[in-house]
C-alpha atoms as a PDB file:
ATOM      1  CA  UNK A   1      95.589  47.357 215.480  1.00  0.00           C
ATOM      2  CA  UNK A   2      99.217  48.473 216.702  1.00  0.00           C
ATOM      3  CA  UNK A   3     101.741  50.081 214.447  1.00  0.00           C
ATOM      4  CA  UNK A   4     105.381  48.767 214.400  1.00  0.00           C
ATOM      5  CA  UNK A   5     108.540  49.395 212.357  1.00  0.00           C
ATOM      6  CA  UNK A   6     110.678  47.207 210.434  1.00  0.00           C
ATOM      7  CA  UNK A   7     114.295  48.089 210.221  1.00  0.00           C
ATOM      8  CA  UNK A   8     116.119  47.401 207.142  1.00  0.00           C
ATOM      9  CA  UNK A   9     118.692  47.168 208.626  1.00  0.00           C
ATOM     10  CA  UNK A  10     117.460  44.875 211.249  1.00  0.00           C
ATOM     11  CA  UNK A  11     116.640  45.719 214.965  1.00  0.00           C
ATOM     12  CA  UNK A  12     119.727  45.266 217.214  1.00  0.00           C
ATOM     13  CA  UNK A  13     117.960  43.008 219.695  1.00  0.00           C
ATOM     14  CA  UNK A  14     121.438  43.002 221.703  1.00  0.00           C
ATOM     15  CA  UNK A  15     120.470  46.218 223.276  1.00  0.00           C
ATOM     16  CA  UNK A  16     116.811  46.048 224.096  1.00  0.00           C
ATOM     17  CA  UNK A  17     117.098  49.036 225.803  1.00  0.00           C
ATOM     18  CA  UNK A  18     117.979  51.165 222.996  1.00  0.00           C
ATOM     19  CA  UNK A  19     116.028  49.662 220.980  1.00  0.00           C
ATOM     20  CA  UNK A  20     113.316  50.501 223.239  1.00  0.00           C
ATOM     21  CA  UNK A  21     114.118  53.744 223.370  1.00  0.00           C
ATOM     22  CA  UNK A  22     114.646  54.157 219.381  1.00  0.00           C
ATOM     23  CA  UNK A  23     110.777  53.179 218.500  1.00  0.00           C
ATOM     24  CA  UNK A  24     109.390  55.449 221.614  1.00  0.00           C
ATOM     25  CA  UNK A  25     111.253  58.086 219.914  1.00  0.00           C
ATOM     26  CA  UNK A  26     110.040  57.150 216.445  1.00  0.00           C
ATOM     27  CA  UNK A  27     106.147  57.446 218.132  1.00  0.00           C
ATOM     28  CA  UNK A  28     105.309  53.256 217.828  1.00  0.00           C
ATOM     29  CA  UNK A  29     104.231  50.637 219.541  1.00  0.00           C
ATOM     30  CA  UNK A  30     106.505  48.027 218.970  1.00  0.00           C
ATOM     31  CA  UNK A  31     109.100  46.359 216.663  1.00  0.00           C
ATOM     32  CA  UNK A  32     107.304  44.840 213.687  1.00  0.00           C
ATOM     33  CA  UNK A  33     110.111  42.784 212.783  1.00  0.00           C
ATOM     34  CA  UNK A  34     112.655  41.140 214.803  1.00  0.00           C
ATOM     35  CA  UNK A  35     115.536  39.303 213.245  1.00  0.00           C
ATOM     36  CA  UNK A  36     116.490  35.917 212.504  1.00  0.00           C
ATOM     37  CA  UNK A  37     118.822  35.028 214.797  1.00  0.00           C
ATOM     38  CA  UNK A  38     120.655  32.099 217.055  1.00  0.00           C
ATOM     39  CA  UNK A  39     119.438  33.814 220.204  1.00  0.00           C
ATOM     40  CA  UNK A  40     120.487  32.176 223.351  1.00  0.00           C
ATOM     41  CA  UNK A  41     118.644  31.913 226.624  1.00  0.00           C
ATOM     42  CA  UNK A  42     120.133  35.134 227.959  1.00  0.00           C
ATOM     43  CA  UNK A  43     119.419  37.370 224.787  1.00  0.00           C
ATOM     44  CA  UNK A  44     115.262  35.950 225.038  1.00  0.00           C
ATOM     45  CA  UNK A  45     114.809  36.467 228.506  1.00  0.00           C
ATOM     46  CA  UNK A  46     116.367  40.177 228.009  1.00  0.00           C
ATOM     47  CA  UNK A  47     114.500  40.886 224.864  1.00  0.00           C
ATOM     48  CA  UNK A  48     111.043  39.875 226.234  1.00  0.00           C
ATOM     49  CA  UNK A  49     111.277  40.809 229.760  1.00  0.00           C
ATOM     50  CA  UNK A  50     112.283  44.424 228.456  1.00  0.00           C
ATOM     51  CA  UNK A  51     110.186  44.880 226.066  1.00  0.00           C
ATOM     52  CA  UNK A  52     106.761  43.738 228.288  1.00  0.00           C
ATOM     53  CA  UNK A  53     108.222  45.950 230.436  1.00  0.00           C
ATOM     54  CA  UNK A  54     108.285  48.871 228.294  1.00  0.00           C
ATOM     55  CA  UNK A  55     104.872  47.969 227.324  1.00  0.00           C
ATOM     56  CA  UNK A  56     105.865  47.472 223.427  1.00  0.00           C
ATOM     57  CA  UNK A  57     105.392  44.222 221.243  1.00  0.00           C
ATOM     58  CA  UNK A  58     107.458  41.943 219.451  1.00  0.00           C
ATOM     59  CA  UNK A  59     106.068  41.762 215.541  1.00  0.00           C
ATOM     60  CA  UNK A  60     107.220  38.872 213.366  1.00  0.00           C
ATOM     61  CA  UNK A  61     110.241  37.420 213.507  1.00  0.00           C
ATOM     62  CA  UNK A  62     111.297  37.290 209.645  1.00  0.00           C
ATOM     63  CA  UNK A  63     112.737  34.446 207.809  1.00  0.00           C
ATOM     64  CA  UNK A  64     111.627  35.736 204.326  1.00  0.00           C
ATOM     65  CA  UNK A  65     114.134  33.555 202.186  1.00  0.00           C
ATOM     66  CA  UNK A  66     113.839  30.573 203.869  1.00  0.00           C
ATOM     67  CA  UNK A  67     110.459  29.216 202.782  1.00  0.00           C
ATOM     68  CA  UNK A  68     112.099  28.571 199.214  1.00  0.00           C
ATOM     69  CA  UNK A  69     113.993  25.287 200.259  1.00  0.00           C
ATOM     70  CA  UNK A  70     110.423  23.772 201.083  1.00  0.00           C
ATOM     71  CA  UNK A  71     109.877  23.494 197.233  1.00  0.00           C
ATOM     72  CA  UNK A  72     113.562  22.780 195.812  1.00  0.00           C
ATOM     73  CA  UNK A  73     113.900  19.426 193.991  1.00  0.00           C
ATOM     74  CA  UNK A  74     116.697  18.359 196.238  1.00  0.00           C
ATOM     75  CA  UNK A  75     115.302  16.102 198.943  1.00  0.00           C
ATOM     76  CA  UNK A  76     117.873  16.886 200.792  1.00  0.00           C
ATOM     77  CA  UNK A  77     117.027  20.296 201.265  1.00  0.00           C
ATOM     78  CA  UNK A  78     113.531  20.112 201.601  1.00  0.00           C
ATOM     79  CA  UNK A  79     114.459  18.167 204.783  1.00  0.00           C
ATOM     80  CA  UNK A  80     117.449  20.837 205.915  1.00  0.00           C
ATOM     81  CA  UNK A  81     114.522  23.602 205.251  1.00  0.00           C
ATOM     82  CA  UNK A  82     111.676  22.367 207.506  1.00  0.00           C
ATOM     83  CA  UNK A  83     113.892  21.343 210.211  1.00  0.00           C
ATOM     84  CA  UNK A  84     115.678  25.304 210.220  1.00  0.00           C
ATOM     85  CA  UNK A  85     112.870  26.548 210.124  1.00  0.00           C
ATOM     86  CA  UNK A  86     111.121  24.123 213.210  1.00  0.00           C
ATOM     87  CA  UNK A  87     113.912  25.316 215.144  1.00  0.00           C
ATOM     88  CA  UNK A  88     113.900  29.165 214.812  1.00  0.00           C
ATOM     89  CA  UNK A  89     109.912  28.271 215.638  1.00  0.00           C
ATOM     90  CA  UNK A  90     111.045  27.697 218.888  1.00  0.00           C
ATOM     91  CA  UNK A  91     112.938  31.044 219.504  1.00  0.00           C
ATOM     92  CA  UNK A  92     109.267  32.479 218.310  1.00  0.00           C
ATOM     93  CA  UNK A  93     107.479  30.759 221.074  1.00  0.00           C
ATOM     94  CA  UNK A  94     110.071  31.607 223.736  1.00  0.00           C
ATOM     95  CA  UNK A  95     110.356  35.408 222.489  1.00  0.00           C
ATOM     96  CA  UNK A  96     106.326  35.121 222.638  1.00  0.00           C
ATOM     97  CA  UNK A  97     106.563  37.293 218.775  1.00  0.00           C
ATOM     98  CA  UNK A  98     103.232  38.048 216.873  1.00  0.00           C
ATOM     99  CA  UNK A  99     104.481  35.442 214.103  1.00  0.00           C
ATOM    100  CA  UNK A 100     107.074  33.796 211.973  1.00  0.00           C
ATOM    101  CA  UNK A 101     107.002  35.801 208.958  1.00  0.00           C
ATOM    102  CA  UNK A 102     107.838  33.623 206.168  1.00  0.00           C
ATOM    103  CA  UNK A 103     108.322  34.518 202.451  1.00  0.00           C
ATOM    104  CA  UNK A 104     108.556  31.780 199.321  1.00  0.00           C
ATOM    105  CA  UNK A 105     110.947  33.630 197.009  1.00  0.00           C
ATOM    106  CA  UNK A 106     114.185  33.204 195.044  1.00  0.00           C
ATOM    107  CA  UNK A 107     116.589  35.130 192.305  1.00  0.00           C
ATOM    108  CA  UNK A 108     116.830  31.237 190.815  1.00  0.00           C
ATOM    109  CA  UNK A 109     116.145  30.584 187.158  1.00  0.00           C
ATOM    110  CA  UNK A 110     113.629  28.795 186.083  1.00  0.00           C
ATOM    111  CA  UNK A 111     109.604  28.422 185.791  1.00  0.00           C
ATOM    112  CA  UNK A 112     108.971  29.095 189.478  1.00  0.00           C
ATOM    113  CA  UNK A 113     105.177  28.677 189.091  1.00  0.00           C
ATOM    114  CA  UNK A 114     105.034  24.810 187.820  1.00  0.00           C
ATOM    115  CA  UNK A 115     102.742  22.300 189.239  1.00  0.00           C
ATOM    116  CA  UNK A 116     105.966  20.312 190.880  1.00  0.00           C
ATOM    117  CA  UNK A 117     107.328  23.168 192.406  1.00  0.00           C
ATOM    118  CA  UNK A 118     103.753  23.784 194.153  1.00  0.00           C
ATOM    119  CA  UNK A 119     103.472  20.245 194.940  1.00  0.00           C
ATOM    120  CA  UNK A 120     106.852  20.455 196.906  1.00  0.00           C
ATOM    121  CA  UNK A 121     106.056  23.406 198.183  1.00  0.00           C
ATOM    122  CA  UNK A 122     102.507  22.282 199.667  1.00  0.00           C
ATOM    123  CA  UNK A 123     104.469  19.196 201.127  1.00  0.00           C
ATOM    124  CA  UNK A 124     106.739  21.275 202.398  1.00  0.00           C
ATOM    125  CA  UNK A 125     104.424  22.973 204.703  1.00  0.00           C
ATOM    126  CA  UNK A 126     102.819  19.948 205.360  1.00  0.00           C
ATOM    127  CA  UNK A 127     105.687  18.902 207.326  1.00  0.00           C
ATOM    128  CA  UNK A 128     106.380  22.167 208.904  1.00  0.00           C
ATOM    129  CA  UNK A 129     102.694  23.122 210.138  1.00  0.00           C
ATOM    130  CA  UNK A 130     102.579  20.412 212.733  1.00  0.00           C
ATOM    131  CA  UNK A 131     105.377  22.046 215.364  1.00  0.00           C
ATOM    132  CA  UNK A 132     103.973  25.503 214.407  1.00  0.00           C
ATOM    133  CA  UNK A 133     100.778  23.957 215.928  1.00  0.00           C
ATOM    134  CA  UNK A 134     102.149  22.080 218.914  1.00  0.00           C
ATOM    135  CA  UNK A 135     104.013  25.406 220.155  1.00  0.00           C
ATOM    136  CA  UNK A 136     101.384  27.259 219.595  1.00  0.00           C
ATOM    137  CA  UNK A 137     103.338  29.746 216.585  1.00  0.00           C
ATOM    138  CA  UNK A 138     101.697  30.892 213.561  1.00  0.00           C
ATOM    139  CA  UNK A 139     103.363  30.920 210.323  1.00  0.00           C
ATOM    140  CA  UNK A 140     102.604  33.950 208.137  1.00  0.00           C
ATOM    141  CA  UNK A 141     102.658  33.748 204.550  1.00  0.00           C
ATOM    142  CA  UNK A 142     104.570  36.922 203.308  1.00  0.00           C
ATOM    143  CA  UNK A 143     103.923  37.032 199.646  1.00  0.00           C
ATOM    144  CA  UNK A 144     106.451  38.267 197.089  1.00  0.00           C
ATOM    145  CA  UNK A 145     106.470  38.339 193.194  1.00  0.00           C
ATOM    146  CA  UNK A 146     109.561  36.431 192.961  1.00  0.00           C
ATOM    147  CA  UNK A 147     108.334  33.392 193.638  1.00  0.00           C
ATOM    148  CA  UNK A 148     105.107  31.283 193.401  1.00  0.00           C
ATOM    149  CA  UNK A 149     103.061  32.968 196.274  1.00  0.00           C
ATOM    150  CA  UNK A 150     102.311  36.365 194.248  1.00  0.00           C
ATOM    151  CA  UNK A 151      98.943  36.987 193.968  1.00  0.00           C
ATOM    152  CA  UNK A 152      95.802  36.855 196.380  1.00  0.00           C
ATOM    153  CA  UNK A 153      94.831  33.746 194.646  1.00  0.00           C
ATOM    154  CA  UNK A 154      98.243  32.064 195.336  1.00  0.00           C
ATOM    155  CA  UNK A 155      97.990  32.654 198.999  1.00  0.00           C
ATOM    156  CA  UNK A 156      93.973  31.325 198.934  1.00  0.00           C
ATOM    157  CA  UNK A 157      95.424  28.023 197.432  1.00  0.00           C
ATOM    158  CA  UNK A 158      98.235  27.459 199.364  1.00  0.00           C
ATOM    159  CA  UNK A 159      95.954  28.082 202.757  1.00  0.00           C
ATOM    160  CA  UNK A 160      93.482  25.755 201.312  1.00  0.00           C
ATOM    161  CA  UNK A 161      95.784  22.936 200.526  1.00  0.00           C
ATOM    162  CA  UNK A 162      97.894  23.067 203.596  1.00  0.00           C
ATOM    163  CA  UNK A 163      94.947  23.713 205.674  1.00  0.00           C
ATOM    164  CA  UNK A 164      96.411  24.335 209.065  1.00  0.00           C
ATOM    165  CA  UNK A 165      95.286  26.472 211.966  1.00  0.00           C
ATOM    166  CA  UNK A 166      98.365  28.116 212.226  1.00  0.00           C
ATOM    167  CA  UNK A 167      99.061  28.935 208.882  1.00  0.00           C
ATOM    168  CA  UNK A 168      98.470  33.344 208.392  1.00  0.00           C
ATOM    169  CA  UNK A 169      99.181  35.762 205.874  1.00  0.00           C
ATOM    170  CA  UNK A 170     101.145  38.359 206.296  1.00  0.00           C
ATOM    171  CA  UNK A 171      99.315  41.108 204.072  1.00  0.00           C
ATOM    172  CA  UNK A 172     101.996  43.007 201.776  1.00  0.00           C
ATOM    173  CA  UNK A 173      99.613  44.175 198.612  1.00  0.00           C
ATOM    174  CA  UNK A 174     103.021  46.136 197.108  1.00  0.00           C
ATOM    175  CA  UNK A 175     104.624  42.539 196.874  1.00  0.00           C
ATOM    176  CA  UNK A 176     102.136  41.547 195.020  1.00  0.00           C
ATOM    177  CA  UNK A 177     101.568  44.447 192.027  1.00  0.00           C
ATOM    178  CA  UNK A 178     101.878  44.091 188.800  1.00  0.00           C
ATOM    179  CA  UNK A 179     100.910  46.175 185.447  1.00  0.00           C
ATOM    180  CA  UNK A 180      97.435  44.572 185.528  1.00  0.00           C
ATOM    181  CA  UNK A 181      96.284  45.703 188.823  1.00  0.00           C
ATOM    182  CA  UNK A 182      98.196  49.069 189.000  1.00  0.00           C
ATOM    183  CA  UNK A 183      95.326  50.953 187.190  1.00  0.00           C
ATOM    184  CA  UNK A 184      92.911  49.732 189.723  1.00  0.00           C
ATOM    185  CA  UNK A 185      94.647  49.773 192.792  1.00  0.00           C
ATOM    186  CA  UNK A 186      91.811  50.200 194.710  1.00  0.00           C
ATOM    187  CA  UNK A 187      90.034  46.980 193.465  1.00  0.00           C
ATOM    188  CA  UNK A 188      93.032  44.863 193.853  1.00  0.00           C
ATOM    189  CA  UNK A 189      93.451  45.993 197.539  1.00  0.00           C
ATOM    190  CA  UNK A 190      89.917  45.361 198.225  1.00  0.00           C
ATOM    191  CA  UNK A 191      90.242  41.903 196.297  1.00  0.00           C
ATOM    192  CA  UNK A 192      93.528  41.301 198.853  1.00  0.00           C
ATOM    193  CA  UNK A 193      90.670  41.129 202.041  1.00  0.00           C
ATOM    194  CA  UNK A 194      88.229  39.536 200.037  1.00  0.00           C
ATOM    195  CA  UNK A 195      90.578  36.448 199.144  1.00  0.00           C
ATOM    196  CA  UNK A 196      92.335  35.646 202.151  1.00  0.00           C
ATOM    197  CA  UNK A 197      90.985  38.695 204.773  1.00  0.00           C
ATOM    198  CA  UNK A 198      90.116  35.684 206.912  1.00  0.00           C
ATOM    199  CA  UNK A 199      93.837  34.363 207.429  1.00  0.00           C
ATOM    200  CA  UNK A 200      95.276  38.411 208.054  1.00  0.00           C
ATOM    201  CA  UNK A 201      97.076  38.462 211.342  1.00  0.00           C
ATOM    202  CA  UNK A 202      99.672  41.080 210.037  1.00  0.00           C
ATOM    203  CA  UNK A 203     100.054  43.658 207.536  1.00  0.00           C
ATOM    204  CA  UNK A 204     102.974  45.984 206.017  1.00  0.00           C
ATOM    205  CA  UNK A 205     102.816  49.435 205.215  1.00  0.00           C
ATOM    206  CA  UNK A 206     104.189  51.241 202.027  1.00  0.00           C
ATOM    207  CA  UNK A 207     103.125  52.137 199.202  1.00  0.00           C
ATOM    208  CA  UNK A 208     104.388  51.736 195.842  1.00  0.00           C
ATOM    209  CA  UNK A 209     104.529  54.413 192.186  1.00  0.00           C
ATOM    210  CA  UNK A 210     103.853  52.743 188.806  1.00  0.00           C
ATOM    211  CA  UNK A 211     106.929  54.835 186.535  1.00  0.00           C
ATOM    212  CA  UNK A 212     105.598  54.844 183.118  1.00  0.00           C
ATOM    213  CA  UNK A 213     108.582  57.397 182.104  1.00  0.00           C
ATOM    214  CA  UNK A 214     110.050  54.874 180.993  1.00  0.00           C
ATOM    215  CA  UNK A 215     110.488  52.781 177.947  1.00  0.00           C
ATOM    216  CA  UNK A 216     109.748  49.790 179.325  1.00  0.00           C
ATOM    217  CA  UNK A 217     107.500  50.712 182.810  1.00  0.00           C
ATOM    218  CA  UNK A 218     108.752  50.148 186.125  1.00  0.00           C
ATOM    219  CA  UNK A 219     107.318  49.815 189.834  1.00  0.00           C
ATOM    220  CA  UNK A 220     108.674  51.155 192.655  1.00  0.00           C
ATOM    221  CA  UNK A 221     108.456  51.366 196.541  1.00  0.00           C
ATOM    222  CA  UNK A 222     107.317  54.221 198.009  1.00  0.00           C
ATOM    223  CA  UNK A 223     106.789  55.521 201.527  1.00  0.00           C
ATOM    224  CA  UNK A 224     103.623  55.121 202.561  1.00  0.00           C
ATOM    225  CA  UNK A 225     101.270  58.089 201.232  1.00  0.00           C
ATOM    226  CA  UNK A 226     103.044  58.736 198.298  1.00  0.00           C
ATOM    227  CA  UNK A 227     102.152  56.105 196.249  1.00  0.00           C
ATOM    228  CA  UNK A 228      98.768  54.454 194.892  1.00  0.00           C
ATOM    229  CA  UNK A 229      97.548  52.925 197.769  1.00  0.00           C
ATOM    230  CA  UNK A 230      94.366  53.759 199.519  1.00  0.00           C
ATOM    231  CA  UNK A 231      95.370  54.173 203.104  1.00  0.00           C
ATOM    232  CA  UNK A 232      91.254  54.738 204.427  1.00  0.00           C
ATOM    233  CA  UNK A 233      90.170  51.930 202.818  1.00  0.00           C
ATOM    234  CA  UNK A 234      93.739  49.716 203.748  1.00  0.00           C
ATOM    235  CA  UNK A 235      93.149  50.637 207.171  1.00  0.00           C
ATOM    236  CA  UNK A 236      89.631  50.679 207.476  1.00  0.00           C
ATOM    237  CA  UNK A 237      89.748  46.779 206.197  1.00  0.00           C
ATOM    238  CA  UNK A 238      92.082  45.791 208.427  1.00  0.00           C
ATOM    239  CA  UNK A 239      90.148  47.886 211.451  1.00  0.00           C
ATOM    240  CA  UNK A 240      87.284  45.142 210.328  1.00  0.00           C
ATOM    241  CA  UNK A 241      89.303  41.817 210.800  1.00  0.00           C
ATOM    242  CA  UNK A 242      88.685  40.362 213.902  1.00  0.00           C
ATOM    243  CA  UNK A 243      92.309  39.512 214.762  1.00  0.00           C
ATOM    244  CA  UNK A 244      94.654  41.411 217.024  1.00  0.00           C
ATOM    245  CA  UNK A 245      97.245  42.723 213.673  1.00  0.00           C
ATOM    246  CA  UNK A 246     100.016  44.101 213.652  1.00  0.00           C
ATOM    247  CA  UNK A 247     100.834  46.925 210.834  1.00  0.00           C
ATOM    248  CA  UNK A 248     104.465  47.180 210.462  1.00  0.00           C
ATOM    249  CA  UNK A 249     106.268  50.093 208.311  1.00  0.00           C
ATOM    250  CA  UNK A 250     108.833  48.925 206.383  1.00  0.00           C
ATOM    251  CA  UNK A 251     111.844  49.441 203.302  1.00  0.00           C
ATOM    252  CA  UNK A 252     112.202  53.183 203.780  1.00  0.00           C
ATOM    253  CA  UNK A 253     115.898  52.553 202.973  1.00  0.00           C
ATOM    254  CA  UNK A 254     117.377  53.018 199.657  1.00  0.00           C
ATOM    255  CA  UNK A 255     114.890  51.604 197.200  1.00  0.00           C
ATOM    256  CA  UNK A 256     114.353  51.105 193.808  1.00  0.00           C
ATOM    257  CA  UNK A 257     112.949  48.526 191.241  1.00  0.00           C
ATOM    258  CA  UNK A 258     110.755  45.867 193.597  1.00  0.00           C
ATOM    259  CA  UNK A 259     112.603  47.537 196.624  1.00  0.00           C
ATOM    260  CA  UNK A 260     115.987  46.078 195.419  1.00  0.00           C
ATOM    261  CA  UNK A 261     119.602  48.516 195.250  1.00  0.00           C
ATOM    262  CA  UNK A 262     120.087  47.184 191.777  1.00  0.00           C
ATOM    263  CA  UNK A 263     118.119  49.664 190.775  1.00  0.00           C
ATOM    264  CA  UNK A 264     119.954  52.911 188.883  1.00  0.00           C
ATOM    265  CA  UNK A 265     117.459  55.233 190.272  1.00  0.00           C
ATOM    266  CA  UNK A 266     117.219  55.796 194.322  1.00  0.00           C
ATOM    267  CA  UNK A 267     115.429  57.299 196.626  1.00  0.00           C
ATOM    268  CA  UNK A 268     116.695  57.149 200.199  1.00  0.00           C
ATOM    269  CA  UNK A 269     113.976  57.456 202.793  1.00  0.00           C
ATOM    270  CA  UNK A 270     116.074  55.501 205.534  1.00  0.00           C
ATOM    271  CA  UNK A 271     116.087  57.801 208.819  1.00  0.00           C
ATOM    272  CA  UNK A 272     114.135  57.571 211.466  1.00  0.00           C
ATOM    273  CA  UNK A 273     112.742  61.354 211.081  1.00  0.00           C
ATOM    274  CA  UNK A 274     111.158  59.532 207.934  1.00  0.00           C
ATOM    275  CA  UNK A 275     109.808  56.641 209.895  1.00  0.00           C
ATOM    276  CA  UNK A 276     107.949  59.304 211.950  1.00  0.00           C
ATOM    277  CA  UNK A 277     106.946  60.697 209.118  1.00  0.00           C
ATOM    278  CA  UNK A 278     105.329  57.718 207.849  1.00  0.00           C
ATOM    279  CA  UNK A 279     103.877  57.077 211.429  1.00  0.00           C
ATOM    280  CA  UNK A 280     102.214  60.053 211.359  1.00  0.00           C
ATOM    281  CA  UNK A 281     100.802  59.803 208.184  1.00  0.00           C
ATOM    282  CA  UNK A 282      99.497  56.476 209.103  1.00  0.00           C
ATOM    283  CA  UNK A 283      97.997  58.102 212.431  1.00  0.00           C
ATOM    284  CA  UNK A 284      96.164  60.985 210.738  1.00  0.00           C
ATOM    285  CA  UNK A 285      94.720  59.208 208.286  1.00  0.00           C
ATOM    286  CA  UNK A 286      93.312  56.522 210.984  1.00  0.00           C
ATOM    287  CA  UNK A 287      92.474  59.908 212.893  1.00  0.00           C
ATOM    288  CA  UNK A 288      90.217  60.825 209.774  1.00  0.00           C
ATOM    289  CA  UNK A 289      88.094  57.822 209.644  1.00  0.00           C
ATOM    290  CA  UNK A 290      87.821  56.786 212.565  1.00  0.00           C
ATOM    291  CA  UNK A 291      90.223  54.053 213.085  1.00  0.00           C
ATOM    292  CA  UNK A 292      92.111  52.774 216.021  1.00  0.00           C
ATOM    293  CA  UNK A 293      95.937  52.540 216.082  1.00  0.00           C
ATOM    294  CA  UNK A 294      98.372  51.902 218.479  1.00  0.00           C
END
C-alpha cells in the first residue's frame, strides 16, 4: 500500500519538480491525485519521466463530475460524455497513473436514483469500458451521496451490470455516510470490503464527525483520526486486498457540510504541516498493527 496526497487545490503538474519536492517534504510517496487536464506531449513526458525518477507515483487522475453526463436524458450528451472522457483515458495511459478516478454526481434537481437514470447510466459505461480496456486504464468508481452511486450496494450493482475488467472502485466510505450507518461505523466500513473489497484498487483517507448539536444533525469531514472511522481495521482491510492500492489523503481544506464551503461553520485544515500531520497519523497507526505503508 503507498500513501499519496490529494491537493484541493490541485497539484501543479507544470512544475514536476516542485511538486516533487512538496510531497518529499510532506513525508509521501506520491501524488494521489493528478488533475484533469489538456496535457500536451511535452507536459507527459516531463511529468512521468520526473516523477519515476524521483521514485514517486502518479495516483488517479480525477474527473469526479464527469461521470454524470453518462446518465443525462439528452442523447446528445451521453455521446459528448463518453467520448471526453475516452480521450482524457488516453492522457492516463501515456502519464502511466494508478487510475481514472471517476465520480457519478450532480447539484441537479430531481429523483437521481430512478430506474432510467441507472439504465443510462449502465449504458453509459457500457460504451466507455471498451477503450478503458484496449489501453489498458482502469476506471475507478468514486462514490458520492449526491448522486446514484452512494452506497456499497450501488457500487456492487453497477460492477455487476457493467461487468468489465477494468472497471474499480475507488474506496471513499465518508462519501458514502449517512444517519443510518453513523452509529455503527465500524460495521458499515467492514460492510464497504465485504461488498465490493474485490474491485478496491484505491482508497481515500479522512474521516468524518456526525454533529448532533444541531437541530437538524449534520455530517462533516474531518481529518483523518479525528473522526469515527476505524483507521486499524480501514487499514488492516485494505493491507488484505491483493491489489497494489493506493491510499490518498484528501479535503483538508476548508470544509464543512459533505466537504462543501457552503457550509456556515469551517474548519480549515489546508497546510501542508497538516498533511504531515495526517501522514503521520496514518503511519503510526499502520506502525501499531503491523501494516505496511509507503
Amino acid at each position: 500500500m503507498k500513501l499519496g496526497v490529494g491537493f484541493w487545490s490541485g497539484a501543479n503538474v507544470g512544475d514536476p519538480l516542485a511538486l516533487i519536492a512538496r510531497l518529499q517534504a510532506i513525508g509521501v510517496e506520491g501524488c494521489g491525485m493528478v488533475p484533469e487536464g489538456d496535457y500536451t506531449p511535452e507536459q507527459i513526458t516531463a511529468l512521468r519521466s520526473s516523477f519515476a525518477e524521483a521514485g514517486l507515483f502518479l495516483g488517479e487522475y480525477t474527473m469526479y463530475g464527469a461521470g454524470w453526463p453518462l446518465a443525462s436524458e439528452s442523447a446528445a450528451a451521453r455521446r459528448d460524455g463518453v467520448t471526453h472522457i475516452q480521450r482524457h483515458l488516453q492522457h492516463c495511459a501515456d502519464l502511466g497513473v494508478h487510475c481514472l478516478g471517476l465520480s457519478v454526481i450532480t447539484d441537479e434537481p430531481g429523483d437521481l436514483w430512478n430506474e432510467d437514470v441507472w439504465t443510462r447510466l449502465v449504458g453509459g459505461f457500457a460504451e466507455l469500458m471498451p477503450e478503458a480496456e484496449r489501453l489498458g486504464v482502469d476506471i475507478t468508481l468514486h462514490p458520492g451521496n449526491r448522486g446514484p452511486l452512494d452506497s456499497p450496494s450501488q457500487l456492487r450493482r453497477l460492477l455487476d451490470q457493467v461487468a468489465s475488467p477494468r472497471l474499480k472502485v475507488m474506496l471513499d466510505p465518508v462519501n458514502m455516510t449517512n444517519h443510518r450507518v453513523v452509529r455503527n461505523y465500524t460495521d458499515f466500513l467492514n460492510y464497504c470490503f465485504d461488498e465490493v473489497g474485490d474491485s478496491i484498487v484505491g482508497a481515500h483517507a479522512k474521516d468524518v464527525r456526525f454533529d448532533d448539536t444541531h437541530w437538524v444533525t449534520k455530517i462533516d469531514e474531518m481529518p483523518p483520526g479525528s473522526g469515527l472511522i476505524d483507521y486499524e481495521v480501514y487499514l488492516k482491510r485494505l493491507a488484505a486486498l491483493d491489489t497494489d492500492i493506493i491510499f490518498t489523503i484528501e479535503h483538508l481544506r476548508d470544509i464543512g457540510v459533505s466537504g462543501t464551503v457552503a457550509s456556515p461553520v469551517f474548519h480549515y485544515f489546508g497546510t501542508d504541516h497538516e498533511l504531515t500531520r495526517a501522514r503521520n497519523y496514518i503511519h503510526e497507526v499502520a506502525g501499531r498493527i503491523g501494516v505496511e505503508i509507503g
